[in-house]
N, C-alpha and C. Protein backbone atom coordinates (compact mmCIF):
# COMPACT_ATOMS: atom_id res chain seq x y z
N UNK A 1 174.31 118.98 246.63
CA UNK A 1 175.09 117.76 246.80
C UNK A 1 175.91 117.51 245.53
N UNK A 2 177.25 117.06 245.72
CA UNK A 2 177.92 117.30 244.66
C UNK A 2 178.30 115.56 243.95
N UNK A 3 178.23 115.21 242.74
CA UNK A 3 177.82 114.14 242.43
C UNK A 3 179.44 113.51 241.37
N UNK A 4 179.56 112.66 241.27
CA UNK A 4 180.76 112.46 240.81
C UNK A 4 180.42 111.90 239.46
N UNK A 5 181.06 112.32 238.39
CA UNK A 5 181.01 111.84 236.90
C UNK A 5 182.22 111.48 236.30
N UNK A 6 182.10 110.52 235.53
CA UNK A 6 183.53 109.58 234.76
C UNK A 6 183.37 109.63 233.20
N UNK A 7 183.89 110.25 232.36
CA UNK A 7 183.67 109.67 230.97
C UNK A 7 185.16 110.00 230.44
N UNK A 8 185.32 108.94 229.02
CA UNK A 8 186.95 108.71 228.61
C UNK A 8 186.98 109.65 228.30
N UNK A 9 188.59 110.15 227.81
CA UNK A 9 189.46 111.27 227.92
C UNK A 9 190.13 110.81 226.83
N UNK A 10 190.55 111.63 225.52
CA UNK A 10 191.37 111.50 224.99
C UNK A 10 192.68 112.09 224.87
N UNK A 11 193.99 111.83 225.11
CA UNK A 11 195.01 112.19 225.12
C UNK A 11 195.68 111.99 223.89
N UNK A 12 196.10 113.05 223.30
CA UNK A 12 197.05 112.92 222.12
C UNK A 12 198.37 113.73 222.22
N UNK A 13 199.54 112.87 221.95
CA UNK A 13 200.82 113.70 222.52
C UNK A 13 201.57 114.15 220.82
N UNK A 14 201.72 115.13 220.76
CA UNK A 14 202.25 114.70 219.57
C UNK A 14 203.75 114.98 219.57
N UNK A 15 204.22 114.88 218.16
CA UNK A 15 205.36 113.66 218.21
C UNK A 15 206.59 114.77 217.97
N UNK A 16 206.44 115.96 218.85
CA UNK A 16 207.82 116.94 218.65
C UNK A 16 208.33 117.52 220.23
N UNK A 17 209.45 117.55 220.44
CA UNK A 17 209.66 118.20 221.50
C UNK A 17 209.66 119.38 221.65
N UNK A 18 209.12 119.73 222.83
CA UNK A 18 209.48 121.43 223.47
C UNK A 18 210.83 122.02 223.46
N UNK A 19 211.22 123.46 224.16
CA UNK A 19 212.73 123.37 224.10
C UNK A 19 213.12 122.68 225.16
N UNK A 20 211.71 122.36 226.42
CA UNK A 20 211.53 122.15 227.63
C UNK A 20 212.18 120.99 227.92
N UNK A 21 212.31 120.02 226.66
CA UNK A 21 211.92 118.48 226.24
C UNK A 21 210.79 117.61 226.54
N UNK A 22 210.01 118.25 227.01
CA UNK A 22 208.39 117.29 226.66
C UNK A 22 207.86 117.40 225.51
N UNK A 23 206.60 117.09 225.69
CA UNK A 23 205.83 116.90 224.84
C UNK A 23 204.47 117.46 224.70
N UNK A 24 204.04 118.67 223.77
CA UNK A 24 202.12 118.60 223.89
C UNK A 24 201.72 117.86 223.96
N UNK A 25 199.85 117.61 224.43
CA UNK A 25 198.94 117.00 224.86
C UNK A 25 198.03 117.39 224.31
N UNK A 26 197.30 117.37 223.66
CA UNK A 26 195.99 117.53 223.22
C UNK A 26 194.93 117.21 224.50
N UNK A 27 193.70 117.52 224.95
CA UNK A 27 192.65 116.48 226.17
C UNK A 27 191.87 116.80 225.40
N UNK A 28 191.07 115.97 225.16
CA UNK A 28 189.56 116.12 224.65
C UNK A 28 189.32 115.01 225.55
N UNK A 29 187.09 115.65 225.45
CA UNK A 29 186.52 114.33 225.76
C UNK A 29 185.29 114.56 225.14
N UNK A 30 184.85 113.38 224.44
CA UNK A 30 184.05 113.27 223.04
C UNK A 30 183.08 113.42 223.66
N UNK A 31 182.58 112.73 224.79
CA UNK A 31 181.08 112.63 225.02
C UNK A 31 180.48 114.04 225.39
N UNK A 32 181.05 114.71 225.82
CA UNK A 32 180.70 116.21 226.57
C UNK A 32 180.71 117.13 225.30
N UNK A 33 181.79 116.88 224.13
CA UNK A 33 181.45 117.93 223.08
C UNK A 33 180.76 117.58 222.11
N UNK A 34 180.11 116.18 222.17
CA UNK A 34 179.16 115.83 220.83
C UNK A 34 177.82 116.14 221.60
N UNK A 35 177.51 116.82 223.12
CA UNK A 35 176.46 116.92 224.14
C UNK A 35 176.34 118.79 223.93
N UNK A 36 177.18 119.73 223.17
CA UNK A 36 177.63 120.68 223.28
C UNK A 36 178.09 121.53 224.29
N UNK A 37 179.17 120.46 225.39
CA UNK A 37 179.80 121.30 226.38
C UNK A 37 181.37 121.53 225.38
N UNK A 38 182.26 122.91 226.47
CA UNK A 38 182.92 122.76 225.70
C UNK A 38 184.05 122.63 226.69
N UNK A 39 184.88 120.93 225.89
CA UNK A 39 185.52 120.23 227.06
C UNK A 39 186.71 119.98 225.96
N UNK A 40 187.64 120.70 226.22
CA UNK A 40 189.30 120.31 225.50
C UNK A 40 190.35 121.07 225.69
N UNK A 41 191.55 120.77 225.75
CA UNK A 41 192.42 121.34 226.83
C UNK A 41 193.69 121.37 226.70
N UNK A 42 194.55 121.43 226.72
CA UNK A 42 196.31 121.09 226.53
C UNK A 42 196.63 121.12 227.53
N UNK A 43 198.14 120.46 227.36
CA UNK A 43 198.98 120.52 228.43
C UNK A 43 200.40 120.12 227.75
N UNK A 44 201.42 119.72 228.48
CA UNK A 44 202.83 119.02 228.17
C UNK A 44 203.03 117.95 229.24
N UNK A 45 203.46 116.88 228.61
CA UNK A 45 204.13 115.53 229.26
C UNK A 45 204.70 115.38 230.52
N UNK A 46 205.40 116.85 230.85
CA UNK A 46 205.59 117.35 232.44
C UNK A 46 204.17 117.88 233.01
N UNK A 47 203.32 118.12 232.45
CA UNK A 47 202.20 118.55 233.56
C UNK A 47 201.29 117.86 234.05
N UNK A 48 200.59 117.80 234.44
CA UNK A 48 199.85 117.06 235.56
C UNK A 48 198.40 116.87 234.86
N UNK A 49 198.86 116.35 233.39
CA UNK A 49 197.51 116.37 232.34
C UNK A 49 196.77 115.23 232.57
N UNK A 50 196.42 114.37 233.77
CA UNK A 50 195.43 113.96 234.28
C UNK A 50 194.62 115.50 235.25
N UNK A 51 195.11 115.62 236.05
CA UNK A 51 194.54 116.87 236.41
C UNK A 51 193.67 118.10 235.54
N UNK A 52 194.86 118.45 234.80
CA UNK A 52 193.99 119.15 233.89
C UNK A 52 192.88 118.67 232.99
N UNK A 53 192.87 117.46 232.94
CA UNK A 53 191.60 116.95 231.87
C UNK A 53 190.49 116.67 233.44
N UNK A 54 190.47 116.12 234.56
CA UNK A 54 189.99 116.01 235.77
C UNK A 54 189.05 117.89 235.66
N UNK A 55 190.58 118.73 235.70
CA UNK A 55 189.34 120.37 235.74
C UNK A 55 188.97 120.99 234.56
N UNK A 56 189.13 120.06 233.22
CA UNK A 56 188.72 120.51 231.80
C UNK A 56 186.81 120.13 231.99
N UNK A 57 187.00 118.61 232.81
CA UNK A 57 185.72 118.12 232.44
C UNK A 57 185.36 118.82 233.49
N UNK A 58 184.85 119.48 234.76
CA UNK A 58 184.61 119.68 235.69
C UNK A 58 183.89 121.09 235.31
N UNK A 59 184.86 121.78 234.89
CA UNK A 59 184.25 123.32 234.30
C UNK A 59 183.59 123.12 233.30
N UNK A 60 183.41 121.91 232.12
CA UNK A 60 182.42 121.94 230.96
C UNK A 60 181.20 121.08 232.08
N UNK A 61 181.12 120.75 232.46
CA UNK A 61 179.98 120.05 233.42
C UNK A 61 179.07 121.20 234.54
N UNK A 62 180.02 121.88 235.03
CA UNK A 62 179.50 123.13 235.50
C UNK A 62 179.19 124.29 234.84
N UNK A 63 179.51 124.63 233.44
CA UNK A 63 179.25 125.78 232.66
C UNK A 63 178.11 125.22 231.57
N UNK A 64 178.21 124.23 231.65
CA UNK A 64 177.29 123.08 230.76
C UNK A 64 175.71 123.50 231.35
N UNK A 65 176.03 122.87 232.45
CA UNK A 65 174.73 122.38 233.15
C UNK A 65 174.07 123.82 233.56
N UNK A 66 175.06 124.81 233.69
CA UNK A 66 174.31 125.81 233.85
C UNK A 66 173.88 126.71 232.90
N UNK A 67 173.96 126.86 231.84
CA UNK A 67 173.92 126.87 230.37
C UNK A 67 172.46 126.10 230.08
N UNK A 68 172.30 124.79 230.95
CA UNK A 68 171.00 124.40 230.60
C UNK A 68 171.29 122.83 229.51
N UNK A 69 172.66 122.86 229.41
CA UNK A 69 172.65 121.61 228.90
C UNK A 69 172.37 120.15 229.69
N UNK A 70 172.03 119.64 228.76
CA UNK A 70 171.80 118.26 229.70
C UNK A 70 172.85 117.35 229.60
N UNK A 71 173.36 116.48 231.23
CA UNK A 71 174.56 116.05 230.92
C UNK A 71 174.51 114.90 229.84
N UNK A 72 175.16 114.08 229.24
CA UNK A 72 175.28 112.89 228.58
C UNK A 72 175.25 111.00 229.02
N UNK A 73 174.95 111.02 228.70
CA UNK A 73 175.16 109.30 228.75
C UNK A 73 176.79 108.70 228.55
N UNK A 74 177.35 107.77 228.82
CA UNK A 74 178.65 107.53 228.87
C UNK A 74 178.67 106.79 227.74
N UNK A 75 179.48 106.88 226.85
CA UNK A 75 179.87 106.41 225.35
C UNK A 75 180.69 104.88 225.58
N UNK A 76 180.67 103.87 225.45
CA UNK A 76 181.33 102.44 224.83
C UNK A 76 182.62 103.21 224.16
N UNK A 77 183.80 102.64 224.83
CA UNK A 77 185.03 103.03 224.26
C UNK A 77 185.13 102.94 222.84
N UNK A 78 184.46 101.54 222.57
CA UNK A 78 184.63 101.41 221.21
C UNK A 78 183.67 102.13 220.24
N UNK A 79 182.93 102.93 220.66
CA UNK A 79 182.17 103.66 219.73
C UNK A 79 182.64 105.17 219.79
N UNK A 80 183.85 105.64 220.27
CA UNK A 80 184.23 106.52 220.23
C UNK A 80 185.10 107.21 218.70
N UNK A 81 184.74 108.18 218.26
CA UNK A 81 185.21 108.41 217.03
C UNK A 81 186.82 109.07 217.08
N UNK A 82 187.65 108.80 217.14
CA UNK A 82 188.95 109.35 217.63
C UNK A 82 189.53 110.15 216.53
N UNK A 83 189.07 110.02 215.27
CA UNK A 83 189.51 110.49 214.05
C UNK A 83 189.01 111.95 214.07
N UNK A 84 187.71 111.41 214.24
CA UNK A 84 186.83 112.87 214.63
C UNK A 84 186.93 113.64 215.27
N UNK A 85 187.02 113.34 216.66
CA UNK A 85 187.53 114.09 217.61
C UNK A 85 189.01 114.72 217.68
N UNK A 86 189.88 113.80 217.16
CA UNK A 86 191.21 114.87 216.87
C UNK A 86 191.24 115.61 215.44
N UNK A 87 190.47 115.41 214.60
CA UNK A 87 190.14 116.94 213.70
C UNK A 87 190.11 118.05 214.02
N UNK A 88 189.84 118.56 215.19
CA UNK A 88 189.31 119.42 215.42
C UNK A 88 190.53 120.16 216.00
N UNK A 89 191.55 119.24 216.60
CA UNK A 89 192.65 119.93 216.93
C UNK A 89 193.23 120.72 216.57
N UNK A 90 193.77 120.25 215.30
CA UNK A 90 194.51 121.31 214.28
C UNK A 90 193.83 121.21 212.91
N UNK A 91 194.17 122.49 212.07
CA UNK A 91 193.53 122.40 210.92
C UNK A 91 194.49 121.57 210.00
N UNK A 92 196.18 121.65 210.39
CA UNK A 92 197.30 121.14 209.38
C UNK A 92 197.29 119.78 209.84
N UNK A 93 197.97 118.95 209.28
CA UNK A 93 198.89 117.89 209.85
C UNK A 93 199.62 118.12 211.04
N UNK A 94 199.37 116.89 212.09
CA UNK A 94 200.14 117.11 213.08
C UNK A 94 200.41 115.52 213.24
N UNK A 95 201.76 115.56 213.64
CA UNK A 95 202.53 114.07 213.88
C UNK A 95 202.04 114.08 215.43
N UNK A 96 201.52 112.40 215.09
CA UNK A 96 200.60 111.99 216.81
C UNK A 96 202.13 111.21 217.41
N UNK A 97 202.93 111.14 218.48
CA UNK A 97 203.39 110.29 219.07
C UNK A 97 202.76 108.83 219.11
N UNK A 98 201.62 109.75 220.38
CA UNK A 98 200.87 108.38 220.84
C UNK A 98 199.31 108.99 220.91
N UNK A 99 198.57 107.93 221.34
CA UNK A 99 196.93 108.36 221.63
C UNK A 99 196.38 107.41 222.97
N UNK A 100 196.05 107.81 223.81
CA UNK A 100 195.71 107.31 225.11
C UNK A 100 194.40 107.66 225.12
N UNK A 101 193.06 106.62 225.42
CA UNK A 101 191.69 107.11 226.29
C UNK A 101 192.12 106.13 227.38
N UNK A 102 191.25 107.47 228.56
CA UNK A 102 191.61 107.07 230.10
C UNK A 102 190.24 107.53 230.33
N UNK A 103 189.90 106.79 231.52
CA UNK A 103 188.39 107.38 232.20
C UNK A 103 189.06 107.73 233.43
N UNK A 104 188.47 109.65 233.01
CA UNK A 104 188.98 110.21 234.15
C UNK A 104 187.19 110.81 234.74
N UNK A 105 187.79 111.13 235.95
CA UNK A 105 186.64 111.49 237.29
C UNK A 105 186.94 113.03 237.73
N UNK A 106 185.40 113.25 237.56
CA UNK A 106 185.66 114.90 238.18
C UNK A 106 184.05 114.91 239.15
N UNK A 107 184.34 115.68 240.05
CA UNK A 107 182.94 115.94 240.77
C UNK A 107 182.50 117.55 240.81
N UNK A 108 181.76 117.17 240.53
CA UNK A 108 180.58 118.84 240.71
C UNK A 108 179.82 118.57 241.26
């Protein structure tokens, strides 16, 4: 039986254009990689980066759990470390546009 799970999503766009004219995306989602799944993802401003963060978390929940991890508890927005979690992005400086958490839904 397949069970539906929600935890926030961080979106970070940063602040240069493609030749495309969008924009990268960073997806992370904190609660699944401080749990050691491994949940983070890109995209561009034209893509359908709700979706892709929807099958980022979906495959760390299914490779997770079968792996033997145990899923997580859902994190308080406000206790989310955002500094932390976009470290990990790049090692240089990167100019953020913007930063969005969204609670997105995936089912396994």
């Amino acid at each position: 039986m397949k069970k539906v799970y929600s935890y926030p999503v961080i979106f970070a766009v940063e602040d240069h254009q493609t030749k495309d004219g969008d924009f990268p995306v960073f997806i992370t989602i904190p609660d699944l990689i401080d749990a050691g799944f491994v949940a983070s993802s890109g995209g561009h401003t034209e893509d359908d980066i709700i979706g892709i963060a929807s099958n980022c978390m979906k495959n760390a929940l299914e490779n997770g759990i079968k792996n033997g991890l145990e899923v997580p508890s859902i994190s308080n927005l406000r206790d989310i470390d955002v500094k932390r979690h976009l470290a990990s992005y790049d090692e240089g400086p990167v100019e953020l546009k913007s930063i969005t958490i969204e609670w997105i839904k995936a089912e396994v």
